[in-house]
N, C-alpha and C. Protein backbone atom coordinates (compact mmCIF):
# COMPACT_ATOMS: atom_id res chain seq x y z
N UNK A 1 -8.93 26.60 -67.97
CA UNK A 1 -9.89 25.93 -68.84
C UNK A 1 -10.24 26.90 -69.96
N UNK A 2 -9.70 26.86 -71.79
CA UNK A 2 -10.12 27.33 -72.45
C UNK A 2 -11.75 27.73 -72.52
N UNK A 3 -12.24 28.45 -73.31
CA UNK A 3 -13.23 28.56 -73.65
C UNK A 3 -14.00 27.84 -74.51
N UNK A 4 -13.36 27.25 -75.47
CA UNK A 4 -13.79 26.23 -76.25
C UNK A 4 -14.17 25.00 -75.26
N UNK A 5 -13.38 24.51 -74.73
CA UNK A 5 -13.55 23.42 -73.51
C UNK A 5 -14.68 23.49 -72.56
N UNK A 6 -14.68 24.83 -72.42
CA UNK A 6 -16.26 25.26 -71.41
C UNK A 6 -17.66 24.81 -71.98
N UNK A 7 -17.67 25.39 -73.88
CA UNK A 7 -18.44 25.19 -74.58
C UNK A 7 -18.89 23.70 -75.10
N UNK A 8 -17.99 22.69 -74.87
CA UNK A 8 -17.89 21.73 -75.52
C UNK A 8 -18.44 20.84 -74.39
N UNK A 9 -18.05 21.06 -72.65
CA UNK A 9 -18.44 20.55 -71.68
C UNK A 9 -20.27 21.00 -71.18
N UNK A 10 -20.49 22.08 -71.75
CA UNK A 10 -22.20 22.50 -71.84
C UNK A 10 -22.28 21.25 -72.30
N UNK A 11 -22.20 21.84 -73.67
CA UNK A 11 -23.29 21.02 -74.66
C UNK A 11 -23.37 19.46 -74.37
N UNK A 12 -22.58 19.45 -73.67
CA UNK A 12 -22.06 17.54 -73.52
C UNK A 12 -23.02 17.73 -72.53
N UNK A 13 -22.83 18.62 -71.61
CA UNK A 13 -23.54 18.00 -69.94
C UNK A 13 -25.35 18.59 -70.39
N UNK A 14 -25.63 19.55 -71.49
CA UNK A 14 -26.99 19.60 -71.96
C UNK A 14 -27.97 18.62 -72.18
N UNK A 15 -26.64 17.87 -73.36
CA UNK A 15 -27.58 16.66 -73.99
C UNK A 15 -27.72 15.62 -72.85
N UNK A 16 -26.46 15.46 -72.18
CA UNK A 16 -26.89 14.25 -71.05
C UNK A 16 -27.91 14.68 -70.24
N UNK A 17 -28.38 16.06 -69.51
CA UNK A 17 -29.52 16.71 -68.51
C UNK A 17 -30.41 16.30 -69.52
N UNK A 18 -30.85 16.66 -70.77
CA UNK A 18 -32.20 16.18 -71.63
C UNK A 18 -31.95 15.10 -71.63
N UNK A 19 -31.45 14.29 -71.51
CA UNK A 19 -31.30 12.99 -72.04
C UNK A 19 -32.16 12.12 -70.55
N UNK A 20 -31.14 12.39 -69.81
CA UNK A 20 -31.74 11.57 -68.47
C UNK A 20 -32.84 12.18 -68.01
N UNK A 21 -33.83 13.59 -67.90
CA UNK A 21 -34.88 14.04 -68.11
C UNK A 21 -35.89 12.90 -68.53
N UNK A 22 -35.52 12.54 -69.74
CA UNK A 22 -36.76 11.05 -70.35
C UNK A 22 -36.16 10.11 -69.73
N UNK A 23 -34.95 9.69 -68.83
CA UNK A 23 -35.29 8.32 -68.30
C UNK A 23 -34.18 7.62 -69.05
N UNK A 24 -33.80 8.33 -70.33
CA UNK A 24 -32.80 7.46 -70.99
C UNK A 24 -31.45 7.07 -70.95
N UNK A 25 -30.84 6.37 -71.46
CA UNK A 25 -29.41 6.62 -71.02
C UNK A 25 -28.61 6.98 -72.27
N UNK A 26 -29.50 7.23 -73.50
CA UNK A 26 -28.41 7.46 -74.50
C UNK A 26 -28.80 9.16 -74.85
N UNK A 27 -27.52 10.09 -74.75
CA UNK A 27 -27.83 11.75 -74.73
C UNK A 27 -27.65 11.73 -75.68
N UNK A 28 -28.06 13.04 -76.48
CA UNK A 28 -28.05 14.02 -77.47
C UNK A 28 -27.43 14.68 -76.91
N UNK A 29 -26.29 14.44 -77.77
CA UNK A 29 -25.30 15.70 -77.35
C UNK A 29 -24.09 16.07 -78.49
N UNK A 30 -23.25 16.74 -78.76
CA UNK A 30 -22.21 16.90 -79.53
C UNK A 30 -20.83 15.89 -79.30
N UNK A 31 -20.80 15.31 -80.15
CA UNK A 31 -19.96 14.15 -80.12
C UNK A 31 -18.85 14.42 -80.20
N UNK A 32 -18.72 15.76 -80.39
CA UNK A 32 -17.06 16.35 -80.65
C UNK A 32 -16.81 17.03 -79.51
N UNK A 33 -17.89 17.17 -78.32
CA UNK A 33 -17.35 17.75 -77.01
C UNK A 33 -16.10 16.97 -76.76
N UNK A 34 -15.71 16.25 -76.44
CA UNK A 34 -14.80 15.17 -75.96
C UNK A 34 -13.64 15.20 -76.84
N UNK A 35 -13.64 16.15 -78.03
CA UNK A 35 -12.36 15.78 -78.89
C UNK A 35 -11.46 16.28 -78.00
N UNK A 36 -11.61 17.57 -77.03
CA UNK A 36 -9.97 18.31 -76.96
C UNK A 36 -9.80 16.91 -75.62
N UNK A 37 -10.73 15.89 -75.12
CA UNK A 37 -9.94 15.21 -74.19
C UNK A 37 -8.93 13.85 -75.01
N UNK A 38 -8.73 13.91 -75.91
CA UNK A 38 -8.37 12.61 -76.62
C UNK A 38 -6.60 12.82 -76.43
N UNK A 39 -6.65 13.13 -75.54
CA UNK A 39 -4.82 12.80 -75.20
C UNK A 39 -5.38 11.67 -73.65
N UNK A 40 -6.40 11.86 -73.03
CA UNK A 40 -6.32 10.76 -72.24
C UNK A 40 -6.33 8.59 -73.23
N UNK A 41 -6.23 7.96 -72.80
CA UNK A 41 -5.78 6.74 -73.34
C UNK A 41 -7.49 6.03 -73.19
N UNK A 42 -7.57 5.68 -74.59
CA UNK A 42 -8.75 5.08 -74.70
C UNK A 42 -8.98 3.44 -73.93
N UNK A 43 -9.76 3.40 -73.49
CA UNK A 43 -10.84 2.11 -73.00
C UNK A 43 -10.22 1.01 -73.25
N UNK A 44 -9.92 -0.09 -72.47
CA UNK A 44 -9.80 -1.43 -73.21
C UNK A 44 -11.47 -2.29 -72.82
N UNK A 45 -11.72 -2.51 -73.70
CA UNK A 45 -12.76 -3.57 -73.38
C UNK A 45 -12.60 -5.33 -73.48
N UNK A 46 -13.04 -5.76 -72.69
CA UNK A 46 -13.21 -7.66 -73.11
C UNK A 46 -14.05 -7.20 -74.60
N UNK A 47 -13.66 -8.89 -75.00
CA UNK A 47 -14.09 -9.27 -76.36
C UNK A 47 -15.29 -10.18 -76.27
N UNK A 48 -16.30 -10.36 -77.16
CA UNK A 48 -17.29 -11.58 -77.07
C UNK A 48 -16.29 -13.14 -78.06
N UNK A 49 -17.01 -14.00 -78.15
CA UNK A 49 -16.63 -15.00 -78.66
C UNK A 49 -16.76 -14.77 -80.33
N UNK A 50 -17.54 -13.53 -80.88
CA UNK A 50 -17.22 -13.00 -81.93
C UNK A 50 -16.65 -12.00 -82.41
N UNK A 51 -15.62 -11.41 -81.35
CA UNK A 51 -14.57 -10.94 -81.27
C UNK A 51 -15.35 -9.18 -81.31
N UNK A 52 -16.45 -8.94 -80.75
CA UNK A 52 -17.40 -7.31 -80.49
C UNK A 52 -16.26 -7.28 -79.32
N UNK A 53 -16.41 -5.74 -79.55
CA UNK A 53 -15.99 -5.51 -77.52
C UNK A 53 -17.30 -5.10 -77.08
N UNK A 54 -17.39 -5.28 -75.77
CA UNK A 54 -18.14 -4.87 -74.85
C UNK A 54 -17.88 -4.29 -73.75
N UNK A 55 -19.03 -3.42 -73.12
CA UNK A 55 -18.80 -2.96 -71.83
C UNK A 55 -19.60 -1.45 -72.06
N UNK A 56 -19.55 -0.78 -70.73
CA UNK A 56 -20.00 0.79 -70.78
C UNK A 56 -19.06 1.34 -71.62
N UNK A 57 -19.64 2.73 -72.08
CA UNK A 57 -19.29 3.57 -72.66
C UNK A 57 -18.84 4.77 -72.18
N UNK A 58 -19.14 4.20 -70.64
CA UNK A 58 -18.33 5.87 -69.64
C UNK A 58 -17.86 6.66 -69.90
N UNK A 59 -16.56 5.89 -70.33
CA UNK A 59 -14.97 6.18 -70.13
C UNK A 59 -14.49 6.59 -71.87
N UNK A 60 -15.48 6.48 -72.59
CA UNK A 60 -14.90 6.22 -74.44
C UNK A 60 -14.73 7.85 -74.21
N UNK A 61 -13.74 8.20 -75.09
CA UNK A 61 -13.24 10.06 -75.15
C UNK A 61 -13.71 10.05 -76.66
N UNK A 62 -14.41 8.93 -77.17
CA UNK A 62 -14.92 9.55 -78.85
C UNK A 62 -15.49 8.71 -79.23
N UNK A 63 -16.41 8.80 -80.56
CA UNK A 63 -17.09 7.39 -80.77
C UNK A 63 -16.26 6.27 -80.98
N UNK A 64 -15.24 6.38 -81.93
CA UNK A 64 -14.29 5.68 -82.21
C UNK A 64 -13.76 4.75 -80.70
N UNK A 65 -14.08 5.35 -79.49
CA UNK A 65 -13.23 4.08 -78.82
C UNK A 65 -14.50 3.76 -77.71
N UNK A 66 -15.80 3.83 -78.09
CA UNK A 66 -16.86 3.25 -77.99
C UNK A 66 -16.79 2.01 -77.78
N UNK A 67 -17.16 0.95 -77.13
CA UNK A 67 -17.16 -0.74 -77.07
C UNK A 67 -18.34 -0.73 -78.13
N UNK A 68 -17.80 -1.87 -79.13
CA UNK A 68 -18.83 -2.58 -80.34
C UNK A 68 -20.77 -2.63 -80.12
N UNK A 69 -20.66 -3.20 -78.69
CA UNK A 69 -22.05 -3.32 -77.73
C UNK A 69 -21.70 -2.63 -76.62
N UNK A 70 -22.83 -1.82 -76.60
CA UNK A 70 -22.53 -0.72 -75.09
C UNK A 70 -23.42 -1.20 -74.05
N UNK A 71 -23.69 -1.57 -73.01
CA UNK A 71 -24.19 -1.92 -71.74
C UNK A 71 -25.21 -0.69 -71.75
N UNK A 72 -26.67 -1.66 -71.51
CA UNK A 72 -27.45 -0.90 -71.59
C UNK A 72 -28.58 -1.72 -70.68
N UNK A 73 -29.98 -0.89 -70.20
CA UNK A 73 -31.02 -1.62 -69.56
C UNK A 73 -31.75 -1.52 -70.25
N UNK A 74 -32.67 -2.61 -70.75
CA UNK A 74 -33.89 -2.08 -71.89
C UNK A 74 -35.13 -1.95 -71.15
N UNK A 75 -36.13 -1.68 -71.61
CA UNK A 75 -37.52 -0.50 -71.20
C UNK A 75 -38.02 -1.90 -70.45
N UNK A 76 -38.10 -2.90 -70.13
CA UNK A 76 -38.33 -3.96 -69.00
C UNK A 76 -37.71 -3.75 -67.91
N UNK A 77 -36.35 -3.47 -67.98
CA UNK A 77 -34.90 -4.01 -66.53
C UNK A 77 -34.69 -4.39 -67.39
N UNK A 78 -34.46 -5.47 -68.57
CA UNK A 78 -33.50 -6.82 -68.48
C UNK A 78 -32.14 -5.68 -69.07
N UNK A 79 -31.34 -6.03 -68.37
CA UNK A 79 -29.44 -5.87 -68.58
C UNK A 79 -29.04 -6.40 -69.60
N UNK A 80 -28.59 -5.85 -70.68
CA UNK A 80 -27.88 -6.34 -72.01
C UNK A 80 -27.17 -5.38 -72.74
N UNK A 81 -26.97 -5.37 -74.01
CA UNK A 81 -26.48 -4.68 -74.51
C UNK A 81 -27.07 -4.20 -76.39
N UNK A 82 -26.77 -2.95 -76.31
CA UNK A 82 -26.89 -2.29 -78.07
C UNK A 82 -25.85 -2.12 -78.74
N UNK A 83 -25.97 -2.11 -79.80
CA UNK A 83 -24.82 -2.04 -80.37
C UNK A 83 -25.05 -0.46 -80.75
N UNK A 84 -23.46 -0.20 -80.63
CA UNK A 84 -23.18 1.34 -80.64
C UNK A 84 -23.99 2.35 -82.14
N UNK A 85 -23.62 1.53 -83.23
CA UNK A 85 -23.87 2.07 -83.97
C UNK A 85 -25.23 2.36 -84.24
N UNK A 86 -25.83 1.62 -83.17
CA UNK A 86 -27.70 1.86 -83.83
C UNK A 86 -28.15 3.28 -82.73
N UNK A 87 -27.05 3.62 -81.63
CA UNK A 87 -27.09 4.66 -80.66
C UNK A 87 -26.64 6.11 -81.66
N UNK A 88 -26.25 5.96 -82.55
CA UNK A 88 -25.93 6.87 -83.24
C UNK A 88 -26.33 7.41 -84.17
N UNK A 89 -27.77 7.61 -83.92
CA UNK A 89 -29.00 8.40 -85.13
C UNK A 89 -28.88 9.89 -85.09
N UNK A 90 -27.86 10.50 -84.03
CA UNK A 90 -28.04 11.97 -84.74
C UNK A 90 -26.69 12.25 -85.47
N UNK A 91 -26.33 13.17 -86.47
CA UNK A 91 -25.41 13.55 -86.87
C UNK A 91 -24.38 14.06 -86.18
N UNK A 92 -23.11 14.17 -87.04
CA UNK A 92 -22.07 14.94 -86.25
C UNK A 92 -22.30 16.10 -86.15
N UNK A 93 -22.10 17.24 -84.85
CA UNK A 93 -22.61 18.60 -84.92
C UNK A 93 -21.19 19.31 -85.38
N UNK A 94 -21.26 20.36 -85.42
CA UNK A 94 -20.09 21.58 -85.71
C UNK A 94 -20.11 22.29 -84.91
N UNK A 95 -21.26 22.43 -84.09
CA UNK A 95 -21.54 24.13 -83.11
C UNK A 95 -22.69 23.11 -82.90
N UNK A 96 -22.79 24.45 -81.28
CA UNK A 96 -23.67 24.33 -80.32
C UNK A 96 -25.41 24.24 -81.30
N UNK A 97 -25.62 25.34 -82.02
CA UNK A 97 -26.80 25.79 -82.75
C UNK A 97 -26.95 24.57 -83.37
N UNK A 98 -26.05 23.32 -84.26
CA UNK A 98 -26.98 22.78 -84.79
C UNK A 98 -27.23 21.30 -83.73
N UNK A 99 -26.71 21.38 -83.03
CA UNK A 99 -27.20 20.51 -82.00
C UNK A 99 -28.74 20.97 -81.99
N UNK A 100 -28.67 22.24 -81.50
CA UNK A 100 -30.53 23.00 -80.66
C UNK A 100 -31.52 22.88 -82.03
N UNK A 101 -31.00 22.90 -83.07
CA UNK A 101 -31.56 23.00 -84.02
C UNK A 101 -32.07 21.65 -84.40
N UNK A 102 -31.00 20.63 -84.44
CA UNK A 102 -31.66 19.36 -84.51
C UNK A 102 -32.40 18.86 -83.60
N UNK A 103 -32.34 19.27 -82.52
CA UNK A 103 -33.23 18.79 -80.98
C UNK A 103 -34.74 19.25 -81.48
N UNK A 104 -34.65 20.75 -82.03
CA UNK A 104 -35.73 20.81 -81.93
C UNK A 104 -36.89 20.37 -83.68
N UNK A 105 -36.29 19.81 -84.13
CA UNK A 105 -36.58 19.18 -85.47
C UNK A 105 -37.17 17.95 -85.43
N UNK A 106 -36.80 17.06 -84.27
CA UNK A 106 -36.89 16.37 -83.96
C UNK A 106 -37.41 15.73 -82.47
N UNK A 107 -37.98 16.74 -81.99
CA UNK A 107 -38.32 16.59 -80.88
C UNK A 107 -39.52 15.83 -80.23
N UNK A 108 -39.74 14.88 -79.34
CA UNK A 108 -40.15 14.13 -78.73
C UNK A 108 -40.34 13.08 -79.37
N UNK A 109 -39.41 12.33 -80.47
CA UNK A 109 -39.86 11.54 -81.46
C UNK A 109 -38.72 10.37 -80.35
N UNK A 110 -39.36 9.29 -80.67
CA UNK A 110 -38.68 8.27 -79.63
C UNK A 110 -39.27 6.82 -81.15
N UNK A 111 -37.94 5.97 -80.58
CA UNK A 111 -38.14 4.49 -81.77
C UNK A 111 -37.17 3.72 -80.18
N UNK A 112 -37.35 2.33 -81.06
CA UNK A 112 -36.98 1.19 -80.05
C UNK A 112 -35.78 0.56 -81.31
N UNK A 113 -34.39 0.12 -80.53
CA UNK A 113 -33.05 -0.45 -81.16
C UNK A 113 -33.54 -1.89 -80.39
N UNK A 114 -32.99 -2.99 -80.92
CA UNK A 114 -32.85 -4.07 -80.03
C UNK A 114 -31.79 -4.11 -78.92
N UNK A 115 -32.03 -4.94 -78.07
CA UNK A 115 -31.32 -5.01 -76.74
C UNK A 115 -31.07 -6.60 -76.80
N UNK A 116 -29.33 -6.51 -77.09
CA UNK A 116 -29.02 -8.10 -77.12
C UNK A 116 -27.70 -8.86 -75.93
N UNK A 117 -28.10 -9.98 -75.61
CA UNK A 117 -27.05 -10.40 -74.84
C UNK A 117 -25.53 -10.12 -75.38
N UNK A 118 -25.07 -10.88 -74.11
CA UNK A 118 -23.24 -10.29 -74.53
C UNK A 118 -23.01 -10.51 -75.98
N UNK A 119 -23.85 -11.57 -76.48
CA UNK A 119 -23.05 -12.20 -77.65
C UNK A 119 -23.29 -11.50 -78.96
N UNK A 120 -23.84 -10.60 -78.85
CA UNK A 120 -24.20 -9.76 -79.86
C UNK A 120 -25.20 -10.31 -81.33
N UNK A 121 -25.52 -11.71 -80.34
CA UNK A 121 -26.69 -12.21 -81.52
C UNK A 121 -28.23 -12.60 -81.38
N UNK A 122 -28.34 -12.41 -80.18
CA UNK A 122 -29.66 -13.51 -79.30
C UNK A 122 -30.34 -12.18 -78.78
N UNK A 123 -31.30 -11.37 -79.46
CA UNK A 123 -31.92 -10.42 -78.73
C UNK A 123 -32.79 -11.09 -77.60
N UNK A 124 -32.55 -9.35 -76.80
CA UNK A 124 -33.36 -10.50 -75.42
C UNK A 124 -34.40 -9.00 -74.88
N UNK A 125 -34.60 -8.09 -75.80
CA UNK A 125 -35.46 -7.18 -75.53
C UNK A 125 -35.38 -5.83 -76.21
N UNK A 126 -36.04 -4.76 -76.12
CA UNK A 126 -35.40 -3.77 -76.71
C UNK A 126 -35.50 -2.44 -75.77
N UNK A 127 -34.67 -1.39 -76.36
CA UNK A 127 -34.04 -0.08 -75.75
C UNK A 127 -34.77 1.08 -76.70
N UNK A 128 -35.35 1.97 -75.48
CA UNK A 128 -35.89 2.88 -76.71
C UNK A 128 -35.10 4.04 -76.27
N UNK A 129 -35.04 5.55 -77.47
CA UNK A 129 -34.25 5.95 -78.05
C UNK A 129 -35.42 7.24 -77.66
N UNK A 130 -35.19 8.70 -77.39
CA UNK A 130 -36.02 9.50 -76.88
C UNK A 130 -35.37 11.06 -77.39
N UNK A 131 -35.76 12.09 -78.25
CA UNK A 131 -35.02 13.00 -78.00
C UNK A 131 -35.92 14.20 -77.57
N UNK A 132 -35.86 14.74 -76.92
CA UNK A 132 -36.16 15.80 -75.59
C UNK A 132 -37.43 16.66 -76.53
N UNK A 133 -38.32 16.80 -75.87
CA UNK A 133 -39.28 17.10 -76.12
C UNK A 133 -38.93 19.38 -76.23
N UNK A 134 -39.79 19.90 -76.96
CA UNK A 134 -39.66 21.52 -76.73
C UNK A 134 -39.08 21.92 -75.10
N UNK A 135 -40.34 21.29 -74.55
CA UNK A 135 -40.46 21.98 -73.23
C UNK A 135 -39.17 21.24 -72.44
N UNK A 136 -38.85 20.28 -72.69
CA UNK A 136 -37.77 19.84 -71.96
C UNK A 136 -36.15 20.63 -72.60
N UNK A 137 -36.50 20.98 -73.89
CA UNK A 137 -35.44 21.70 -74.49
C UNK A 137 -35.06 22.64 -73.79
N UNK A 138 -36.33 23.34 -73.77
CA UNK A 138 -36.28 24.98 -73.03
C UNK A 138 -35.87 24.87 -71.69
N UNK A 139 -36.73 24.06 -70.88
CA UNK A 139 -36.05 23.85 -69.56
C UNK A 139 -34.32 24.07 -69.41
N UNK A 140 -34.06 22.66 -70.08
CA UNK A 140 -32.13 22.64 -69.89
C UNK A 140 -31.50 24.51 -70.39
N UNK A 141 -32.55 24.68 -71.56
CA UNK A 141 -30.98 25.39 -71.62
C UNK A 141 -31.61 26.99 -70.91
N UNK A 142 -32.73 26.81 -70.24
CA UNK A 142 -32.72 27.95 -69.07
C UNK A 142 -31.86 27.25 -67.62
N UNK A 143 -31.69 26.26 -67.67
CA UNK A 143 -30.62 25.61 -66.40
C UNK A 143 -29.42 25.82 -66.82
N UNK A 144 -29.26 26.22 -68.00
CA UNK A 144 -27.50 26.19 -68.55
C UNK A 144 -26.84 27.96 -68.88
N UNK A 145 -28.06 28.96 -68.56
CA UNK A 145 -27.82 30.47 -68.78
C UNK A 145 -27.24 30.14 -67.54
């Protein structure tokens, strides 16, 4: 396992530990951890009747093979879905630092995306959006020395 790969698997498994910390399911994390896996074969997802894909986002090795609406629970229970692109309010990082740097710029600031059925038109609740507070910052990355 390169070293780059080590670094890229932190920061990935950082943002997901802060992430699920608040309860959420969408991490802050470096979106380019996952580039050196992109020789595995991206996701097929079902289609809606307006031709979105859907489904989890488990398995996506990059945003690009993300499903259109990602399977999500909104702040009630109800089961539905967001669309990917509104999951994607932080920038692309380069390095570890401006990840920590944006975490902490932005920290404990939370907003609500809508949460819509399969069909990607009929909201049926909404999903809120959380990024890790100081103290939860500090925590992870004294769990990650």
């Amino acid at each position: 396992m390169t070293m780059k790969f080590k670094i890229s698997r932190f920061m990935f498994a950082l943002g997901i530990i802060a992430s699920l910390s608040l309860g959420a399911t969408a991490a802050v994390a470096v979106q380019g951890a996952s580039s050196n896996l992109n020789s595995a074969p991206a996701p097929e997802y079902e289609r809606n009747e307006s031709g979105l894909t859907f489904g989890s986002a488990a398995e996506a090795i990059s945003r690009e093979t993300e499903p259109d609406l990602i399977s999500a629970v909104g702040d009630d229970g109800t089961k539905g879905y967001v669309f990917a692109k509104d999951l994607h309010y932080q920038p692309e990082f380069k390095n570890p630092s401006e990840v920590i740097a944006w975490q902490k710029a932005h920290a404990g600031r939370s907003w609500t995306i809508d949460l819509f059925a399969v069909d990607g038109k009929q909201k049926i609740g909404v999903f809120t959006l959380s990024v890790p507070t100081d103290e939860q910052i500090k925590g992870a990355e004294k769990k990650g020395r």
